[in-house]
PDB file of N, CA and C in Angstrom:
ATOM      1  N   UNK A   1     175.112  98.614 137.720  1.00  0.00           N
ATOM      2  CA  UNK A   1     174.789  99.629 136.743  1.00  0.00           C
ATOM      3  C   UNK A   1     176.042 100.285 136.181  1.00  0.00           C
ATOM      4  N   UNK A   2     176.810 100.738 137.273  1.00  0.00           N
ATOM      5  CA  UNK A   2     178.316 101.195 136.737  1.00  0.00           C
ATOM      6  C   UNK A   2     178.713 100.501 135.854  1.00  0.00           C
ATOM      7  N   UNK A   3     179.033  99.391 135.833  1.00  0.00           N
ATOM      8  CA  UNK A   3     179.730  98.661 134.971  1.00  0.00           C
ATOM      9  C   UNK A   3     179.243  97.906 133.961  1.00  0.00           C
ATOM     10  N   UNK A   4     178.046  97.977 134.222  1.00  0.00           N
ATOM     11  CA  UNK A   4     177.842  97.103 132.921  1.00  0.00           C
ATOM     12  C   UNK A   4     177.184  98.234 131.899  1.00  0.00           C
ATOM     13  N   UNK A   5     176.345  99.316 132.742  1.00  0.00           N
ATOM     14  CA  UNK A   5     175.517 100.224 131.509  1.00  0.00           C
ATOM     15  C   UNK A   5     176.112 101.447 131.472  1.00  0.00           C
ATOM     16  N   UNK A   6     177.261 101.861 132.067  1.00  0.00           N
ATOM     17  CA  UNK A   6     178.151 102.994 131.988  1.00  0.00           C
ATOM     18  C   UNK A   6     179.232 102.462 131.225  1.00  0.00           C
ATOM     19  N   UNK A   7     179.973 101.312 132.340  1.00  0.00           N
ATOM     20  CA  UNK A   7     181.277 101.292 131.172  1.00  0.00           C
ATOM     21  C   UNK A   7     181.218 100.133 130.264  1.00  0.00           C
ATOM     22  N   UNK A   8     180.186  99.245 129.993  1.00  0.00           N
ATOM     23  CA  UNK A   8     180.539  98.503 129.347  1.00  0.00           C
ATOM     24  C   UNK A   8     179.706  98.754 128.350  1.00  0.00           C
ATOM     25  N   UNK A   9     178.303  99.237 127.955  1.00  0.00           N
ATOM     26  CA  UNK A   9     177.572  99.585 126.898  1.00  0.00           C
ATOM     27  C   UNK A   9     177.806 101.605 126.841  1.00  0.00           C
ATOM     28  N   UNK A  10     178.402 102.319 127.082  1.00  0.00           N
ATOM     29  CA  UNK A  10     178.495 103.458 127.781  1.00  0.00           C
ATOM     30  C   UNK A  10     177.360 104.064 127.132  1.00  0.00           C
ATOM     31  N   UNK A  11     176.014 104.137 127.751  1.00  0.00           N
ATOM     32  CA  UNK A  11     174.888 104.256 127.791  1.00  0.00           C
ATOM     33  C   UNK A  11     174.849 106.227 127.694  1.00  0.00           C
ATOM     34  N   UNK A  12     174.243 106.753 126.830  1.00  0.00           N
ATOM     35  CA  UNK A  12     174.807 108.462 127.049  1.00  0.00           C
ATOM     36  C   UNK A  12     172.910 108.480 127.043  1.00  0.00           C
ATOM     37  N   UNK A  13     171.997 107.751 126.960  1.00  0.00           N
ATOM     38  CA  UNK A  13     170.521 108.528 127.214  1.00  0.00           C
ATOM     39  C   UNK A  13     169.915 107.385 127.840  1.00  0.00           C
ATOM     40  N   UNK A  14     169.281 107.643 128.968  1.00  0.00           N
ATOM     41  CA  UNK A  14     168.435 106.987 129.645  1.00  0.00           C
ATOM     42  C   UNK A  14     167.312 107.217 130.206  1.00  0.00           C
ATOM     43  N   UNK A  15     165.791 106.646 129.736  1.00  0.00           N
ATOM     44  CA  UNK A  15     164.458 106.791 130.144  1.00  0.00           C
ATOM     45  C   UNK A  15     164.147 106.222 131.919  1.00  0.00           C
ATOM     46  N   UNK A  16     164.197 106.783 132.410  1.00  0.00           N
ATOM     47  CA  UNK A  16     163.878 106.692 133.881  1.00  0.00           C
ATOM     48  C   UNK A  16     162.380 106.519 134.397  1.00  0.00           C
ATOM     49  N   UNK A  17     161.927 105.419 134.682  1.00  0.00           N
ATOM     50  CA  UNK A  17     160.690 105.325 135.163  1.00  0.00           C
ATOM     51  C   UNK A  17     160.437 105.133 136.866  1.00  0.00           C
ATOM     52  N   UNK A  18     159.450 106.755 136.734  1.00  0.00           N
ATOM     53  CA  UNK A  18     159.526 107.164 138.336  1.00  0.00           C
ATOM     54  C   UNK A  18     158.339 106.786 139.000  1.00  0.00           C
ATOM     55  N   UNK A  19     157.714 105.344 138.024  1.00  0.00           N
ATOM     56  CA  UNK A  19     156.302 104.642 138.841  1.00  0.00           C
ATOM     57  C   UNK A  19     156.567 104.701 140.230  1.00  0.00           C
ATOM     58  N   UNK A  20     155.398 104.106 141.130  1.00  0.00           N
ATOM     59  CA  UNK A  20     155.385 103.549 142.539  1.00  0.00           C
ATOM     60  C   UNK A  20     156.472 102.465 142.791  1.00  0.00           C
ATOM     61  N   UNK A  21     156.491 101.626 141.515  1.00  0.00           N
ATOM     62  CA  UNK A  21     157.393 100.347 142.508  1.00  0.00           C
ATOM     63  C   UNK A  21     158.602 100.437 141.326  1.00  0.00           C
ATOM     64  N   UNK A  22     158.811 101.708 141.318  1.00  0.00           N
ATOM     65  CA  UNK A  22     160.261 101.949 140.604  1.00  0.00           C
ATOM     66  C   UNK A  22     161.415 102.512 141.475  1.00  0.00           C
ATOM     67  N   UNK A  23     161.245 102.750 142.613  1.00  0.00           N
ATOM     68  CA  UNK A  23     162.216 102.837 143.922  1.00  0.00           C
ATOM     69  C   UNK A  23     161.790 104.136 144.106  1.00  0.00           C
ATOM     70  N   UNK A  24     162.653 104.888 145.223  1.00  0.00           N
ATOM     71  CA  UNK A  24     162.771 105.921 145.735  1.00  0.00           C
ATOM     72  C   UNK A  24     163.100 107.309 144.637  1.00  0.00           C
ATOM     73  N   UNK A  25     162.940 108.619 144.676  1.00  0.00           N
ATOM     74  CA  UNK A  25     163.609 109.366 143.568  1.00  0.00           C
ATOM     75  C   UNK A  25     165.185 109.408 144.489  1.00  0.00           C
ATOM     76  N   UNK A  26     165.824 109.585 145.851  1.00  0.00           N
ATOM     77  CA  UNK A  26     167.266 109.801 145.959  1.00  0.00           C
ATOM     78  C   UNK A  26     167.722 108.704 145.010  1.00  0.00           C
ATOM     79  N   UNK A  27     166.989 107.437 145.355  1.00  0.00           N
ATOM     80  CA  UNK A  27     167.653 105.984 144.780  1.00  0.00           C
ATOM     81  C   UNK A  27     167.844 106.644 142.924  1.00  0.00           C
ATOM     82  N   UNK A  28     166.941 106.796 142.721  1.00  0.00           N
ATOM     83  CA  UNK A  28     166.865 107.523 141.328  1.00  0.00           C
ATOM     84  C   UNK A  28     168.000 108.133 140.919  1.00  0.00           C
ATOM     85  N   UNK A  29     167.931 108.985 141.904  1.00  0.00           N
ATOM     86  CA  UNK A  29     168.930 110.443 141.114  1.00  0.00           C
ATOM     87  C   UNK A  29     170.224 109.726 141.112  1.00  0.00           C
ATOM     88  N   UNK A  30     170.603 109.095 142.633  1.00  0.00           N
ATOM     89  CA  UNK A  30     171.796 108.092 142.373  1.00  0.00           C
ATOM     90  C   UNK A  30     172.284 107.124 141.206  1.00  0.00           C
ATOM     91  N   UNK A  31     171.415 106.834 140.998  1.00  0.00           N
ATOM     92  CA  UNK A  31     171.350 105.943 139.888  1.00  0.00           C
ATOM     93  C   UNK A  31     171.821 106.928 138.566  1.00  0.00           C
ATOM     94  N   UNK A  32     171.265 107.670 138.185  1.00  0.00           N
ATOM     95  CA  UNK A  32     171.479 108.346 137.164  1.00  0.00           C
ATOM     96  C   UNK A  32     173.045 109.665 137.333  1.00  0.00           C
ATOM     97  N   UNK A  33     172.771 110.529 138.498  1.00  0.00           N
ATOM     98  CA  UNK A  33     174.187 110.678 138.867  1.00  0.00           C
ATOM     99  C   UNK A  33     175.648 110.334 138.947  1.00  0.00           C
ATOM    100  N   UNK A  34     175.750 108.938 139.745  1.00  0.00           N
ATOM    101  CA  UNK A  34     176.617 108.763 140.299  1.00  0.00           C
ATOM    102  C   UNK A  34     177.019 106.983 139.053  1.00  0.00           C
ATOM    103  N   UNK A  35     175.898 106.395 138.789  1.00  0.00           N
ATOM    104  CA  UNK A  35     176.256 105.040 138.310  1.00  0.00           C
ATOM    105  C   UNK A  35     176.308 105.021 136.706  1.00  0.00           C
ATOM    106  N   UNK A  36     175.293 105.420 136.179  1.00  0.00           N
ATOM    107  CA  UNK A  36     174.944 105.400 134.682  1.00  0.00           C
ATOM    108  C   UNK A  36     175.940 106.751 134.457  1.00  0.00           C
ATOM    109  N   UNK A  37     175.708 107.840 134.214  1.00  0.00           N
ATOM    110  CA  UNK A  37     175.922 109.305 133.799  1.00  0.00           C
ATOM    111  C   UNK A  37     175.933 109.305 132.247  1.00  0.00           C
ATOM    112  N   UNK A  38     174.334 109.274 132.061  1.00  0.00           N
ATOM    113  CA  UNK A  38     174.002 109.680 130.894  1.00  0.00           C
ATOM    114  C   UNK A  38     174.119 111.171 130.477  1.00  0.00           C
ATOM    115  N   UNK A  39     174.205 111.495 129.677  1.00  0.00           N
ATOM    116  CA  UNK A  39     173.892 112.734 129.445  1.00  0.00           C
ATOM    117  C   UNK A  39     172.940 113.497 129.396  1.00  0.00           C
ATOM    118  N   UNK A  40     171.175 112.431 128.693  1.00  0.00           N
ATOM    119  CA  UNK A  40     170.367 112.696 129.130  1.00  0.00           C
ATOM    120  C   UNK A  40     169.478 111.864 129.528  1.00  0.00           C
ATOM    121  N   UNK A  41     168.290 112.130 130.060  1.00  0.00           N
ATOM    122  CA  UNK A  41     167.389 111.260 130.778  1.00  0.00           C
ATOM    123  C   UNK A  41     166.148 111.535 130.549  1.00  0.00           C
ATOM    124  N   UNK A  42     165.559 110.744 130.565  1.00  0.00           N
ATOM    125  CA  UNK A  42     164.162 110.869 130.058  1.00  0.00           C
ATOM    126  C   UNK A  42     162.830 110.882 131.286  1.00  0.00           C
ATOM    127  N   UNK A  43     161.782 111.137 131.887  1.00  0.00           N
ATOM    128  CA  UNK A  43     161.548 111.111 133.305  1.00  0.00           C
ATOM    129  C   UNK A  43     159.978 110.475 132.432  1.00  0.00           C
ATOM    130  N   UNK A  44     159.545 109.255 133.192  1.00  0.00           N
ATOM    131  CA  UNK A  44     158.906 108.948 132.265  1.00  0.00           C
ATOM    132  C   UNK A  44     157.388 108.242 133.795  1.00  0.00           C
ATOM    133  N   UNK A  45     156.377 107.531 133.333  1.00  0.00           N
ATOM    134  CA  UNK A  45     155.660 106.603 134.074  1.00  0.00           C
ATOM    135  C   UNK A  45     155.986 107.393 135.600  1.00  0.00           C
ATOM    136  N   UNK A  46     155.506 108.308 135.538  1.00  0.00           N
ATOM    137  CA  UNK A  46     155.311 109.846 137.348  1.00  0.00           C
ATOM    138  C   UNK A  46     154.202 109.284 138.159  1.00  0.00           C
ATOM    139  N   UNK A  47     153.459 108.584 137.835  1.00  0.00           N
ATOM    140  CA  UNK A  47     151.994 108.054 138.245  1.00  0.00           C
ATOM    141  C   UNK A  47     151.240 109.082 139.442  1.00  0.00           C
ATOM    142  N   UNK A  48     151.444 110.200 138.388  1.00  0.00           N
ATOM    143  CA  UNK A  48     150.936 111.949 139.479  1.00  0.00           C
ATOM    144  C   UNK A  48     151.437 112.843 137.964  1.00  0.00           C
ATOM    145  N   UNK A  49     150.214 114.105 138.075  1.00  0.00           N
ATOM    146  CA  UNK A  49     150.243 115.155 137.196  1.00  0.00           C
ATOM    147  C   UNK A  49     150.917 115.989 136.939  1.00  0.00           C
ATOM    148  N   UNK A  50     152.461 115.794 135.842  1.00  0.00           N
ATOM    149  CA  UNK A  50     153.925 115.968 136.360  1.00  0.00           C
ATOM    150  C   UNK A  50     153.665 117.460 135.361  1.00  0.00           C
ATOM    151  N   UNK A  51     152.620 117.517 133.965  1.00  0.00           N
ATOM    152  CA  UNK A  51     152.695 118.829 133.673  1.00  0.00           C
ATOM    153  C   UNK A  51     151.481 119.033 133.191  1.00  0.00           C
ATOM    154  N   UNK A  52     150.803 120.534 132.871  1.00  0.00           N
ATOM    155  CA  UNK A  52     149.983 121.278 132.892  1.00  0.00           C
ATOM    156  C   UNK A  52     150.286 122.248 132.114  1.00  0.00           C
ATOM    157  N   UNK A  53     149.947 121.845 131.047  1.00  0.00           N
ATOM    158  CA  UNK A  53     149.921 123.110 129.626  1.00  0.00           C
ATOM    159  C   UNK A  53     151.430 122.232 129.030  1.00  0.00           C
ATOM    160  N   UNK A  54     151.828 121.110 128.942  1.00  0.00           N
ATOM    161  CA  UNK A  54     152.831 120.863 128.664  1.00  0.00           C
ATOM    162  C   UNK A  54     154.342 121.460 129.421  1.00  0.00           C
ATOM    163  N   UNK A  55     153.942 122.118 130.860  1.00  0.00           N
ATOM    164  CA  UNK A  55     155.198 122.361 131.697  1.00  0.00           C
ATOM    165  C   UNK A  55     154.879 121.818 132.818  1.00  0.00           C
ATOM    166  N   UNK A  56     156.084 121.631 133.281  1.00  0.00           N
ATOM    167  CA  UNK A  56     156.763 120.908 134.493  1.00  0.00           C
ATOM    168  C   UNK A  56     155.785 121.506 136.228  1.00  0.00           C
ATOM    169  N   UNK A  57     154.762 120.802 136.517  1.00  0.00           N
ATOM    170  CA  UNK A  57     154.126 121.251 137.427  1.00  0.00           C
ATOM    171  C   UNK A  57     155.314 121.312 138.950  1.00  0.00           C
ATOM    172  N   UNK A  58     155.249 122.565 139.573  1.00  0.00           N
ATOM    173  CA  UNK A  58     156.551 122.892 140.399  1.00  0.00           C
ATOM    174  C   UNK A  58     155.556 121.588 141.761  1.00  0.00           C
ATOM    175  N   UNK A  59     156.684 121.156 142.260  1.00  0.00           N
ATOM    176  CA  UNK A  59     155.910 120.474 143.850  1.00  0.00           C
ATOM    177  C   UNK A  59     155.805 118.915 143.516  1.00  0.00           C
ATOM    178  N   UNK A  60     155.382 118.359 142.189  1.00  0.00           N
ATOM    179  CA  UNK A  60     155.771 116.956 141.520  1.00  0.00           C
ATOM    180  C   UNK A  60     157.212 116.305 142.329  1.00  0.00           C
ATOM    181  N   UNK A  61     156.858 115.403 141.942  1.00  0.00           N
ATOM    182  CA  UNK A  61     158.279 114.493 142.334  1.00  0.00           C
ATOM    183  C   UNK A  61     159.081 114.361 141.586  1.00  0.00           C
ATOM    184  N   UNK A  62     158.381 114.387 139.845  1.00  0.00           N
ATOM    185  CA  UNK A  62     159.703 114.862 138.750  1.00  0.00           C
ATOM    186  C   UNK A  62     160.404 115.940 138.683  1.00  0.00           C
ATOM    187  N   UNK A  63     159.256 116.926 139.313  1.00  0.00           N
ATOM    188  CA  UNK A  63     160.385 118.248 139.439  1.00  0.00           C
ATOM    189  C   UNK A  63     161.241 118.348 140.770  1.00  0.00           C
ATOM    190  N   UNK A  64     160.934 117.620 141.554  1.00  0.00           N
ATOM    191  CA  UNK A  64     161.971 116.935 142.716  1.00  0.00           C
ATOM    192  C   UNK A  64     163.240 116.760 142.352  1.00  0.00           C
ATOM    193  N   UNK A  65     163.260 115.595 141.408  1.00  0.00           N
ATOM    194  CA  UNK A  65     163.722 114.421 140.931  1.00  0.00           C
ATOM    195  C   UNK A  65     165.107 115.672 140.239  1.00  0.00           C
ATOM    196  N   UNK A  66     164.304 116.275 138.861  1.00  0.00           N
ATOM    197  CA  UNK A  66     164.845 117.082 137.870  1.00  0.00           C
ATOM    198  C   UNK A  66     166.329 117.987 138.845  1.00  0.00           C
ATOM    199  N   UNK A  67     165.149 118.845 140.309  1.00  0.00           N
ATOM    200  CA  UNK A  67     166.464 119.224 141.176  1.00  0.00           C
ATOM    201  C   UNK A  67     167.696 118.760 141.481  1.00  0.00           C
ATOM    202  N   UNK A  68     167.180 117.149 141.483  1.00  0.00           N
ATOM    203  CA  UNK A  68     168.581 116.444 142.543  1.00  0.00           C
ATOM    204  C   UNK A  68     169.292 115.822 141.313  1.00  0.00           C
ATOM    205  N   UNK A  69     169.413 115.990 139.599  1.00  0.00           N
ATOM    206  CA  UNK A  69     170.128 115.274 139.044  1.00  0.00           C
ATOM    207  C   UNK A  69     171.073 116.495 138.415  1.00  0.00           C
ATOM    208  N   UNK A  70     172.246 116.002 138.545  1.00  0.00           N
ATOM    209  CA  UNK A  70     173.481 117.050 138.762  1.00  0.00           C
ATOM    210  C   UNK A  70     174.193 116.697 137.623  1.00  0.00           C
ATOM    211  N   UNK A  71     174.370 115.836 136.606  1.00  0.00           N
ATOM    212  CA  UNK A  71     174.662 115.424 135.203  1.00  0.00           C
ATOM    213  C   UNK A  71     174.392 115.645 134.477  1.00  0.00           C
ATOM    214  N   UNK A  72     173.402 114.218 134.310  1.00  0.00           N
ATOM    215  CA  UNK A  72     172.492 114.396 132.719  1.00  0.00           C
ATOM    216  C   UNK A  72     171.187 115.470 132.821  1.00  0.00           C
ATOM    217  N   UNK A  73     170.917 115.712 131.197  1.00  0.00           N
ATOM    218  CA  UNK A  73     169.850 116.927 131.234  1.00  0.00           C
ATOM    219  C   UNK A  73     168.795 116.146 131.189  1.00  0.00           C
ATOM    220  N   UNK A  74     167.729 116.683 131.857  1.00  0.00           N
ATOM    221  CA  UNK A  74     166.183 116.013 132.244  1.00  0.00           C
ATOM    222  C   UNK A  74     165.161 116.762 131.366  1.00  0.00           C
ATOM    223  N   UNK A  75     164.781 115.626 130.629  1.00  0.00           N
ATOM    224  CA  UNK A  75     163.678 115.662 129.718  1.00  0.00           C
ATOM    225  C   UNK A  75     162.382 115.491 130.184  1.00  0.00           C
ATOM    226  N   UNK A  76     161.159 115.582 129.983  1.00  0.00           N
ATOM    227  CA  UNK A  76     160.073 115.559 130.274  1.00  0.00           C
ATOM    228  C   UNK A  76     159.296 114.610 128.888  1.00  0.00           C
ATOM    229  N   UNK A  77     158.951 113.263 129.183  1.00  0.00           N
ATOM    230  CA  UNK A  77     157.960 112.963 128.568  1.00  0.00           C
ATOM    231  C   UNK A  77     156.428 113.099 128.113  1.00  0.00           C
ATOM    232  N   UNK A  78     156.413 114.004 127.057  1.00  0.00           N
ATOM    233  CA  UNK A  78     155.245 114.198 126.695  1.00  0.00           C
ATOM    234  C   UNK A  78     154.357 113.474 125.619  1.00  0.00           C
ATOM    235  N   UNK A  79     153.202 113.467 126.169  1.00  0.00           N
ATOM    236  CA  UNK A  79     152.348 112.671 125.145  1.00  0.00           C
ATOM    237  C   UNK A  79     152.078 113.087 123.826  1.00  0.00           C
ATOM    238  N   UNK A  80     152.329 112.718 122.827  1.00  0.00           N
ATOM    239  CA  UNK A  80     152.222 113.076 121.473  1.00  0.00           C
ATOM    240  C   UNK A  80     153.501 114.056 121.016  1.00  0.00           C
ATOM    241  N   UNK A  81     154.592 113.907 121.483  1.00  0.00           N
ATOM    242  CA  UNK A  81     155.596 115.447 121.219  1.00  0.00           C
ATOM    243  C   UNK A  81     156.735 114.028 120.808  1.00  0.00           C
ATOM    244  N   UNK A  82     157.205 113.848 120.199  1.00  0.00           N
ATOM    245  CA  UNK A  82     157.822 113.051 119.694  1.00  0.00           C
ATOM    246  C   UNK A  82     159.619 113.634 119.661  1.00  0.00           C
ATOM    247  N   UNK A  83     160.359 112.911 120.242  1.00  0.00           N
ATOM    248  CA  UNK A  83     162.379 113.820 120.661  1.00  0.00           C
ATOM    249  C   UNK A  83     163.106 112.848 119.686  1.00  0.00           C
ATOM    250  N   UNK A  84     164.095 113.540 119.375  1.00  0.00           N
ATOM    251  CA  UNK A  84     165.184 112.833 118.449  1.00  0.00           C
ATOM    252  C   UNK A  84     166.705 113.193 119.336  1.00  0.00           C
ATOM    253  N   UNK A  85     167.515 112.614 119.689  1.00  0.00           N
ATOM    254  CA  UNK A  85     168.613 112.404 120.387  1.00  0.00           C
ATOM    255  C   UNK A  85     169.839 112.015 119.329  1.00  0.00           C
ATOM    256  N   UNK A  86     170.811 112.493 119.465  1.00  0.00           N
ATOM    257  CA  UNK A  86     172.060 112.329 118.647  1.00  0.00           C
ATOM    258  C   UNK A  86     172.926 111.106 119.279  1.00  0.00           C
ATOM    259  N   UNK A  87     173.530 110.680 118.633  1.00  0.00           N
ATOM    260  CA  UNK A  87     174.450 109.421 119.154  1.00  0.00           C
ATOM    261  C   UNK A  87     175.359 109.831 120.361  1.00  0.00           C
ATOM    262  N   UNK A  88     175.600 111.617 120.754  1.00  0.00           N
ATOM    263  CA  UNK A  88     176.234 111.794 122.524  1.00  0.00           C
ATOM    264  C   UNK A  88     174.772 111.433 123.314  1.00  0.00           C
ATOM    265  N   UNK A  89     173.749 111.457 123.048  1.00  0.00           N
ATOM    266  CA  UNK A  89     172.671 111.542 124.160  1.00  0.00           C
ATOM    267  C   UNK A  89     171.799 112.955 124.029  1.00  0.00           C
ATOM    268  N   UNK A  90     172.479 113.842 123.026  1.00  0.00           N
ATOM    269  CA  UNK A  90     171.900 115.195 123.533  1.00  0.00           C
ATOM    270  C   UNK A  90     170.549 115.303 122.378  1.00  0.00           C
ATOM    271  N   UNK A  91     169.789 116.181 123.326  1.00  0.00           N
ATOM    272  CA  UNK A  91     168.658 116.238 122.132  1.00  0.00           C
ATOM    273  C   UNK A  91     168.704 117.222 121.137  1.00  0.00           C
ATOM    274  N   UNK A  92     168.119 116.889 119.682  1.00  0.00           N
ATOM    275  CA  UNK A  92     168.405 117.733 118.957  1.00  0.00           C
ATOM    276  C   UNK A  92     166.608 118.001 118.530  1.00  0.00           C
ATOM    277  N   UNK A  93     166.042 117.408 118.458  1.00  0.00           N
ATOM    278  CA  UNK A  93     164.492 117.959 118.014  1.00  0.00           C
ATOM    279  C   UNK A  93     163.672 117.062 119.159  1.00  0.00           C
ATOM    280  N   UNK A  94     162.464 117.933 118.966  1.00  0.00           N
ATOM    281  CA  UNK A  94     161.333 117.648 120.194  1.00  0.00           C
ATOM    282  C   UNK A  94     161.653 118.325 121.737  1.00  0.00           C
ATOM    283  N   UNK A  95     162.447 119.197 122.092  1.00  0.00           N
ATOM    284  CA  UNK A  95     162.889 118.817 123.681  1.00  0.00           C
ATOM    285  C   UNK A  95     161.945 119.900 124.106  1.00  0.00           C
TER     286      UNK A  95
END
């Protein structure tokens, strides 16, 4: 991941899918922390009820997840809310 989607495409936004057979969230946060370091991230496929009224239900595993990533900023995929991202990664509409 380091090397090929950090330094060789230098990847600044990445959609993270936190299904069942998408690994662990430490494996996760590592991943996005320490290998990629996007700027932002997208938390996507939770397969559990990650929000309620359109916010971040506290006790989820995305809001787990959201705790342990120390980089990039964590987005919340919502259904029908449509994000626009600038060429650093950062969001500029929808967030």
């Amino acid at each position: 991941m380091q090397t090929i989607v950090r330094d060789y495409h230098k990847a600044n936004l990445a959609v993270l899918n936190l299904g069942s057979s998408a690994g662990d969230i430490n494996a996760s946060a590592h991943a996005m922390n320490q290998l990629v370091r996007p700027a932002s991230v997208i938390l996507t496929h939770a397969n559990e009820a990650v929000t309620e009224g359109g916010k971040l239900r506290s006790g989820s595993r995305t809001a787990t997840i959201i705790k342990m990533l120390k980089g990039p900023t964590p987005h919340l995929a919502i259904s029908g809310r449509t994000m626009e991202f600038d060429g650093k990664g950062r969001c500029v509409a929808g967030c």
